[in-house]
C-alpha atoms as a PDB file:
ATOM      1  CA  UNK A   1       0.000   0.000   0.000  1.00  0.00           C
ATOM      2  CA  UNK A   2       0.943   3.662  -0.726  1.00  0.00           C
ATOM      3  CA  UNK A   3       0.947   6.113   2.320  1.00  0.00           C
ATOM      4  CA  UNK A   4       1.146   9.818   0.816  1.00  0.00           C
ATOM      5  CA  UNK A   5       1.508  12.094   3.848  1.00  0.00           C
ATOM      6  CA  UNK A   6       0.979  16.198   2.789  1.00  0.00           C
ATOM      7  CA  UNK A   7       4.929  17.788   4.194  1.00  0.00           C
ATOM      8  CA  UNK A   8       4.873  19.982   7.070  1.00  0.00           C
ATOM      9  CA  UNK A   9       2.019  18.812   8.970  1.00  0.00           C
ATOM     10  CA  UNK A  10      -0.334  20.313   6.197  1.00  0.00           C
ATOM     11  CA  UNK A  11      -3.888  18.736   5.313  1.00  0.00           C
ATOM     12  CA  UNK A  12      -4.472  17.079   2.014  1.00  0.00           C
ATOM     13  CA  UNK A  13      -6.733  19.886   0.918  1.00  0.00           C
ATOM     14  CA  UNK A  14      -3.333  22.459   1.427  1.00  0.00           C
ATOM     15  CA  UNK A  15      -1.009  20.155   0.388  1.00  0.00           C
ATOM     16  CA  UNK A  16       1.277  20.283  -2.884  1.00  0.00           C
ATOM     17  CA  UNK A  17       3.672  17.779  -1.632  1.00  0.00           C
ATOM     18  CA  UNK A  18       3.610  14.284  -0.304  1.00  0.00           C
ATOM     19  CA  UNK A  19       5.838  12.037   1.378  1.00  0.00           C
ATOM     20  CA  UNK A  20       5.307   8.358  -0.197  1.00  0.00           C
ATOM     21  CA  UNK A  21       5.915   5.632   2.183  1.00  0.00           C
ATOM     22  CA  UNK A  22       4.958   1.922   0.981  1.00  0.00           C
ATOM     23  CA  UNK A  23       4.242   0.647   4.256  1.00  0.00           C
ATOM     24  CA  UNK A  24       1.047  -1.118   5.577  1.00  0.00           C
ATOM     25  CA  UNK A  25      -0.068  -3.164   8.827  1.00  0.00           C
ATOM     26  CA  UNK A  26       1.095  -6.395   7.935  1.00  0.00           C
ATOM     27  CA  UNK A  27       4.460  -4.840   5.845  1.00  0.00           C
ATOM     28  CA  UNK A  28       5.446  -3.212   8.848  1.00  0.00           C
ATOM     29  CA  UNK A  29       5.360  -6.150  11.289  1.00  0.00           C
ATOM     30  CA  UNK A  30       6.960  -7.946   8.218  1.00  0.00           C
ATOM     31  CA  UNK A  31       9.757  -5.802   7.656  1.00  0.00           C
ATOM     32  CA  UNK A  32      10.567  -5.153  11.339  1.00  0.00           C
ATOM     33  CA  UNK A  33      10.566  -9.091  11.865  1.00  0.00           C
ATOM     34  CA  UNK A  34      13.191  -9.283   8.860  1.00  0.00           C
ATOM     35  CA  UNK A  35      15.307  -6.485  10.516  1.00  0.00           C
ATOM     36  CA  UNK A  36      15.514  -8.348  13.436  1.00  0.00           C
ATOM     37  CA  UNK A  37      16.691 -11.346  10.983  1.00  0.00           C
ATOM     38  CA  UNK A  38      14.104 -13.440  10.627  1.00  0.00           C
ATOM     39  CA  UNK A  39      13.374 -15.434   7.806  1.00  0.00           C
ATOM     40  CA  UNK A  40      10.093 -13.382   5.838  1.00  0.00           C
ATOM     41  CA  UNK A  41       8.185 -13.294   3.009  1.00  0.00           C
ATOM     42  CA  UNK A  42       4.856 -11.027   1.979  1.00  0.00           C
ATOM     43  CA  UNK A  43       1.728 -12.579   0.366  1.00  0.00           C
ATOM     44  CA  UNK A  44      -0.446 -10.176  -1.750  1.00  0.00           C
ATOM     45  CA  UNK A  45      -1.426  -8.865  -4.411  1.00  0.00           C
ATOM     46  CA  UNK A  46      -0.053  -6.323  -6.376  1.00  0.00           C
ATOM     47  CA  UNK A  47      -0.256  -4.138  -9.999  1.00  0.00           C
ATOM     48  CA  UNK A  48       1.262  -5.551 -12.463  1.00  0.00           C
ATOM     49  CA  UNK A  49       2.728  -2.290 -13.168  1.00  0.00           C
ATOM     50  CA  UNK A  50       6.137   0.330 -11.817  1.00  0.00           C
ATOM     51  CA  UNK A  51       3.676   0.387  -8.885  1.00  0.00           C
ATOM     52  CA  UNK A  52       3.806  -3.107  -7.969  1.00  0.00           C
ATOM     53  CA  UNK A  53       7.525  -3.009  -8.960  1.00  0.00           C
ATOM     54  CA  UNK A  54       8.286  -0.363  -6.366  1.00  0.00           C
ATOM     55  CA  UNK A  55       6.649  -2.118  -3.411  1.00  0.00           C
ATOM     56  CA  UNK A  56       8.863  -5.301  -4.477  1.00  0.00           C
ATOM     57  CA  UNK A  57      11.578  -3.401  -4.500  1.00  0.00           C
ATOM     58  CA  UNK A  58      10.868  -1.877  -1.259  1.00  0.00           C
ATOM     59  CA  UNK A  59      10.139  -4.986   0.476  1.00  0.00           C
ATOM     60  CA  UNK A  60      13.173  -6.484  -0.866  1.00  0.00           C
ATOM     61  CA  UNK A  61      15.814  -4.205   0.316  1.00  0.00           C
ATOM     62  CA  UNK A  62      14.318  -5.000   4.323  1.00  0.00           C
ATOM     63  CA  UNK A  63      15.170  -8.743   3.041  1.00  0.00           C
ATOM     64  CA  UNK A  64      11.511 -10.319   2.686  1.00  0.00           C
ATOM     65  CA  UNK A  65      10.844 -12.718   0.067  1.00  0.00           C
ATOM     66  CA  UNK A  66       8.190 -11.515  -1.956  1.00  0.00           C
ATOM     67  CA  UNK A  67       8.230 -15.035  -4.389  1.00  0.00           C
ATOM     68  CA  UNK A  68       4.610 -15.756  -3.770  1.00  0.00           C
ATOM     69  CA  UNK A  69       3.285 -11.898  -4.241  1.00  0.00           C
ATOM     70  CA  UNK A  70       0.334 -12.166  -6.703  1.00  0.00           C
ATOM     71  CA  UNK A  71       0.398 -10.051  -9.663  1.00  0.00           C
ATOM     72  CA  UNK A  72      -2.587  -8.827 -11.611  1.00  0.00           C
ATOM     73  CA  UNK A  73      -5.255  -6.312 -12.246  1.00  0.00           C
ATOM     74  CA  UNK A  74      -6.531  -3.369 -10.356  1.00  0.00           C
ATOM     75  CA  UNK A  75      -4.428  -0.474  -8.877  1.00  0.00           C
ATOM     76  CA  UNK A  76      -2.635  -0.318  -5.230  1.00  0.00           C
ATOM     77  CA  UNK A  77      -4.200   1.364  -2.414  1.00  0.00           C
ATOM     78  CA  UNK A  78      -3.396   4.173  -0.996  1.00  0.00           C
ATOM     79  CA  UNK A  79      -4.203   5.835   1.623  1.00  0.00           C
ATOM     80  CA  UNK A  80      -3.440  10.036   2.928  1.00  0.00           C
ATOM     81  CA  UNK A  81      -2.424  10.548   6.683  1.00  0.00           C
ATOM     82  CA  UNK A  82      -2.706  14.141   7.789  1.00  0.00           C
ATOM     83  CA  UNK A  83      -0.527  13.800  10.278  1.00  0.00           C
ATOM     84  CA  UNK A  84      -1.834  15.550  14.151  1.00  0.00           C
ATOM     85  CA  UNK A  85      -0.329  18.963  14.719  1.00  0.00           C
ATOM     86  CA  UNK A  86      -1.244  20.767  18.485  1.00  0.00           C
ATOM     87  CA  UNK A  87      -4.633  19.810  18.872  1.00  0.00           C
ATOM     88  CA  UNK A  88      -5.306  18.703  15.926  1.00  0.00           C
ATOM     89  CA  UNK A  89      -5.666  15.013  15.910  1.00  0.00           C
ATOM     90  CA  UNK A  90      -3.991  12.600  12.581  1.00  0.00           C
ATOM     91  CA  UNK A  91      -6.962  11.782   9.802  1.00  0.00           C
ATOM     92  CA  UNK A  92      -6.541   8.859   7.470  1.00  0.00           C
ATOM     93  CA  UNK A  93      -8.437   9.005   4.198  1.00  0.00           C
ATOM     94  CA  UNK A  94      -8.121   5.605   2.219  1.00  0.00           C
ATOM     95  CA  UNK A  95      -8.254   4.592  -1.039  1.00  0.00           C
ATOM     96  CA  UNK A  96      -8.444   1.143  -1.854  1.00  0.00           C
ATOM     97  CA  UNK A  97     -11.124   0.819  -4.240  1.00  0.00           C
ATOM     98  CA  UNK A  98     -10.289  -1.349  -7.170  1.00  0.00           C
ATOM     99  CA  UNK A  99      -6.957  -2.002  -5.851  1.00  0.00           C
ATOM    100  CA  UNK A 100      -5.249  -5.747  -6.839  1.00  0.00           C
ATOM    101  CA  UNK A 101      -5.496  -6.910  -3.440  1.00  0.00           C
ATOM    102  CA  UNK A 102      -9.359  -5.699  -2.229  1.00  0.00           C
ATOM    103  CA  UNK A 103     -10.276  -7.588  -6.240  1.00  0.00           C
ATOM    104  CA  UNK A 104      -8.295 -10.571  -5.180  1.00  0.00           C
ATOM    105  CA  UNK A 105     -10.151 -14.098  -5.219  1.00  0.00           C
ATOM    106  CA  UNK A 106      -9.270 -17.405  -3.382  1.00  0.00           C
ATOM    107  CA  UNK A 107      -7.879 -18.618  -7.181  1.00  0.00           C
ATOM    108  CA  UNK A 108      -5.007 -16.626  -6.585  1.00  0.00           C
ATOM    109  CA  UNK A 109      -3.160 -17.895  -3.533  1.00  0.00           C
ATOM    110  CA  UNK A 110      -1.844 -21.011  -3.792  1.00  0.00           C
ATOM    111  CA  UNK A 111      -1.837 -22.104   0.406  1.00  0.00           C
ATOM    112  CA  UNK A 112      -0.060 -25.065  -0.181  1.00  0.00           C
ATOM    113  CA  UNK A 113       2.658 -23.053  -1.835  1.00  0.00           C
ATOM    114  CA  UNK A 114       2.559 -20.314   0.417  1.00  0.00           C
ATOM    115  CA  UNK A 115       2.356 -22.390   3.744  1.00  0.00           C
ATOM    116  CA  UNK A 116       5.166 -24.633   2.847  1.00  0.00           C
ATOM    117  CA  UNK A 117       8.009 -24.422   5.717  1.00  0.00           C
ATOM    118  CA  UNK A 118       5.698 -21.545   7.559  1.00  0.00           C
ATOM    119  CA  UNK A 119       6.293 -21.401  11.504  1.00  0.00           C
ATOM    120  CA  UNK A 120       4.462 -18.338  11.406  1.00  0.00           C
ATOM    121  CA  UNK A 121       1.420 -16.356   9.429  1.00  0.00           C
ATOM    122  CA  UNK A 122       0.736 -13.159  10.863  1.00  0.00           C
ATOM    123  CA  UNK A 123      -3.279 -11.378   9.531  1.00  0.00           C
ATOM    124  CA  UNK A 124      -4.123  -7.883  10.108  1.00  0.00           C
ATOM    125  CA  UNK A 125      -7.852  -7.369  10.596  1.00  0.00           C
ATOM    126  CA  UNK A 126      -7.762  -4.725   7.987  1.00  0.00           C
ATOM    127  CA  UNK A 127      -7.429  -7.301   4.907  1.00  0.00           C
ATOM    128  CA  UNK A 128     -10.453  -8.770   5.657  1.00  0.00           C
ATOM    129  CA  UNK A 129     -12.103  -5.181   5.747  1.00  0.00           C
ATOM    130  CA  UNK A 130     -11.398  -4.457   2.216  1.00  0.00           C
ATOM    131  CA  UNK A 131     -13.648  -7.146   0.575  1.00  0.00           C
ATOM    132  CA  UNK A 132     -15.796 -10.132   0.579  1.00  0.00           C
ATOM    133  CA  UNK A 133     -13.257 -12.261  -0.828  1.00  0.00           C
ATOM    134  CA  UNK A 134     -10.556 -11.303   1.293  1.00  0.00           C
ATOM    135  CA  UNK A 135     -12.890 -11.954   4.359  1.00  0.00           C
ATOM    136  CA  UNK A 136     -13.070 -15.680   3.457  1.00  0.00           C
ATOM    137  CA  UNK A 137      -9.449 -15.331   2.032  1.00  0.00           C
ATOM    138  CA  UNK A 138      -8.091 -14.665   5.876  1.00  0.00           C
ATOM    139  CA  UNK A 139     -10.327 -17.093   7.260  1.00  0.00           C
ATOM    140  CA  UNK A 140      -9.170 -19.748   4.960  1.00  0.00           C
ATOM    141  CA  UNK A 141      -5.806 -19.010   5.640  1.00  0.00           C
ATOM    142  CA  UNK A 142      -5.940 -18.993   9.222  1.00  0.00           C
ATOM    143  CA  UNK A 143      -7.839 -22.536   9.338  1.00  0.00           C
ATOM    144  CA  UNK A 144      -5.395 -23.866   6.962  1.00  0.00           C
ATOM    145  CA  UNK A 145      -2.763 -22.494   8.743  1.00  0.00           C
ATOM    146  CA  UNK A 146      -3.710 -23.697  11.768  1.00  0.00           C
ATOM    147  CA  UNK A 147      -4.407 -27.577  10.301  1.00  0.00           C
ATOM    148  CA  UNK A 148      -0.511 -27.551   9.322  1.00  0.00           C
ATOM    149  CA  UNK A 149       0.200 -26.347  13.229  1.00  0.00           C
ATOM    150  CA  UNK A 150       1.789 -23.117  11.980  1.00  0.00           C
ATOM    151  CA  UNK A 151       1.034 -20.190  14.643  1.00  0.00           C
ATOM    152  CA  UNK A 152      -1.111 -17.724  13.539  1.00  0.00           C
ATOM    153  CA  UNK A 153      -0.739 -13.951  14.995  1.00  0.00           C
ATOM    154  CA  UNK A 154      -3.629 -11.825  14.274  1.00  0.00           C
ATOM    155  CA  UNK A 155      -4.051  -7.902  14.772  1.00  0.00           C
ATOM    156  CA  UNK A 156      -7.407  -6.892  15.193  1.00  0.00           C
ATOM    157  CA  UNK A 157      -6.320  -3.502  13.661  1.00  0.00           C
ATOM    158  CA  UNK A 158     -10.018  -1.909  13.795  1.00  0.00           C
ATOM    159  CA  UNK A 159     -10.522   0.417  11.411  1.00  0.00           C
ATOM    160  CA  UNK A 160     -13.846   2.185  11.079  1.00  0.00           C
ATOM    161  CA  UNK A 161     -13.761   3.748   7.779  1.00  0.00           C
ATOM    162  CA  UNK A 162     -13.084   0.542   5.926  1.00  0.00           C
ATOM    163  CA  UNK A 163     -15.525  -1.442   8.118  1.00  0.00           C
ATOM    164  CA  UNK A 164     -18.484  -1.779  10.762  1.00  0.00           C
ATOM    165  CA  UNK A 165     -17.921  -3.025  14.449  1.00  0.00           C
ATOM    166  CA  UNK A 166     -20.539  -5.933  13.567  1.00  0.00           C
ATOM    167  CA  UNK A 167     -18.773  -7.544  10.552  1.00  0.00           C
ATOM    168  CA  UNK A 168     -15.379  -6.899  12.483  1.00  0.00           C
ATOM    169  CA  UNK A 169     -17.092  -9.162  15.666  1.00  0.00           C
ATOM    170  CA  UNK A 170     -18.151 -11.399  13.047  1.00  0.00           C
ATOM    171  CA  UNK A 171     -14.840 -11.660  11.511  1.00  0.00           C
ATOM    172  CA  UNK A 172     -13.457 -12.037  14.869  1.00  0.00           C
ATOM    173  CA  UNK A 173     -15.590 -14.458  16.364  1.00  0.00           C
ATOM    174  CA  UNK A 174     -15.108 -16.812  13.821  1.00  0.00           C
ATOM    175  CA  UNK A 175     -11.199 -16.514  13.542  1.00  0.00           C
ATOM    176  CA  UNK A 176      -9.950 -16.078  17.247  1.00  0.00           C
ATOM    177  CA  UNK A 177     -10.491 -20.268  17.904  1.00  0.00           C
ATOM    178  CA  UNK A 178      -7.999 -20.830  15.256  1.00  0.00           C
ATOM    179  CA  UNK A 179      -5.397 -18.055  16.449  1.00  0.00           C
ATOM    180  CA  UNK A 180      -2.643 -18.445  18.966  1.00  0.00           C
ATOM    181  CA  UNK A 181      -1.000 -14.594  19.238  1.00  0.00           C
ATOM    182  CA  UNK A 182      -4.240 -11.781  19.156  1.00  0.00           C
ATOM    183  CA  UNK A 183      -3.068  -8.393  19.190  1.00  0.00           C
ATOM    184  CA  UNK A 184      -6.332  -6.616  20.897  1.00  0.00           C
ATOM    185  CA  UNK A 185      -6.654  -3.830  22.629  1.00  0.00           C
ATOM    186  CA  UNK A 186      -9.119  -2.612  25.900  1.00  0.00           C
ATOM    187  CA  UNK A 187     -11.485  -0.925  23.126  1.00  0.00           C
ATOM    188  CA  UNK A 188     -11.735  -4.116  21.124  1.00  0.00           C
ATOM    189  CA  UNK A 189     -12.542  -6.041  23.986  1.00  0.00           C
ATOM    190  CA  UNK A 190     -15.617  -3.335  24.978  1.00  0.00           C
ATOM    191  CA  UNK A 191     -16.585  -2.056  21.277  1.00  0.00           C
ATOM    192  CA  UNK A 192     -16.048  -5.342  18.652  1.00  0.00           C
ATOM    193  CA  UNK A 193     -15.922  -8.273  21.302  1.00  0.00           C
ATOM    194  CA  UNK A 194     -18.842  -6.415  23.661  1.00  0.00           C
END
């Protein structure tokens, strides 16, 4: 994903100039885990375009494996963080419409493939927010995951402009028996798990 942040602690509605970041929830644990010299690698899907090139490229030179990232149709998502300045607080606008991975379908992940010598999967609750495919995606992954014994970490990672507390309970509900690391915090306990 693309993070375009407006310089000098400007909005996006002042701003001439962004900062572009390829980053994301799941390519930040990723990258930090390779840093720290573990063994890595990213499953997506990306552009098939300089777009898609650039985010291999960036992944790359933090030493994750990005052999089973997905190429295809549809654009990558971005999203625009105004970042807080005094008491103003940060705002996130996404845009992940059409993007390869919210268009991706069960077809293109191969889990055998991608599970193969896996100690560890690690599933941001976000993916799951950006489609109905992805929702079953994760879900899939995690149960298959957890068949093969791999751990499986999972971030709740709420995010209320991409979806609703209900389908992020639902989501959660069904996924937590399967997980062995959850990454919640006090207001996901009160607000998704009630």
């Amino acid at each position: 994903m693309l993070r375009l942040t407006p310089t000098n602690f400007q909005r996006v509605i002042q701003a001439e100039e962004f900062d572009a970041t390829y980053a994301g929830g799941e390519a930040n644990v990723i990258c930090s885990l390779s840093m720290f010299g573990h063994d890595t690698k990213l499953i997506t899907k990306l552009p098939d375009n300089v777009l898609g090139d650039k985010v291999i490229r960036a992944m790359n030179s933090f030493g994750v494996d990005t052999d089973d990232i997905v190429r295809g149709k549809g654009r990558l998502g971005i999203y625009f963080l105004e970042q807080g300045h005094g008491v103003r607080n940060s705002n996130v606008t996404y845009d992940r419409e059409y993007s390869a991975i919210s268009m991706a379908t069960k077809e293109d992940f191969d889990f055998d493939k991608i599970l193969d010598g896996v100690k560890m999967i690690h599933v941001s609750g976000v993916t799951p927010a950006l489609s109905a495919n992805l929702y079953n995606i994760c879900i899939d992954l995690i149960k298959a995951a957890n068949e093969r014994g791999i751990l499986v970490s999972y971030d709740s990672n709420y995010r209320s402009k991409l979806w609703s507390l209900e389908d992020a309970r639902k989501f959660m509900l069904e996924v937590l028996p399967f997980v062995d690391i959850a990454f919640l915090g006090l207001l996901d306990f009160i607000n998704i798990l009630e």
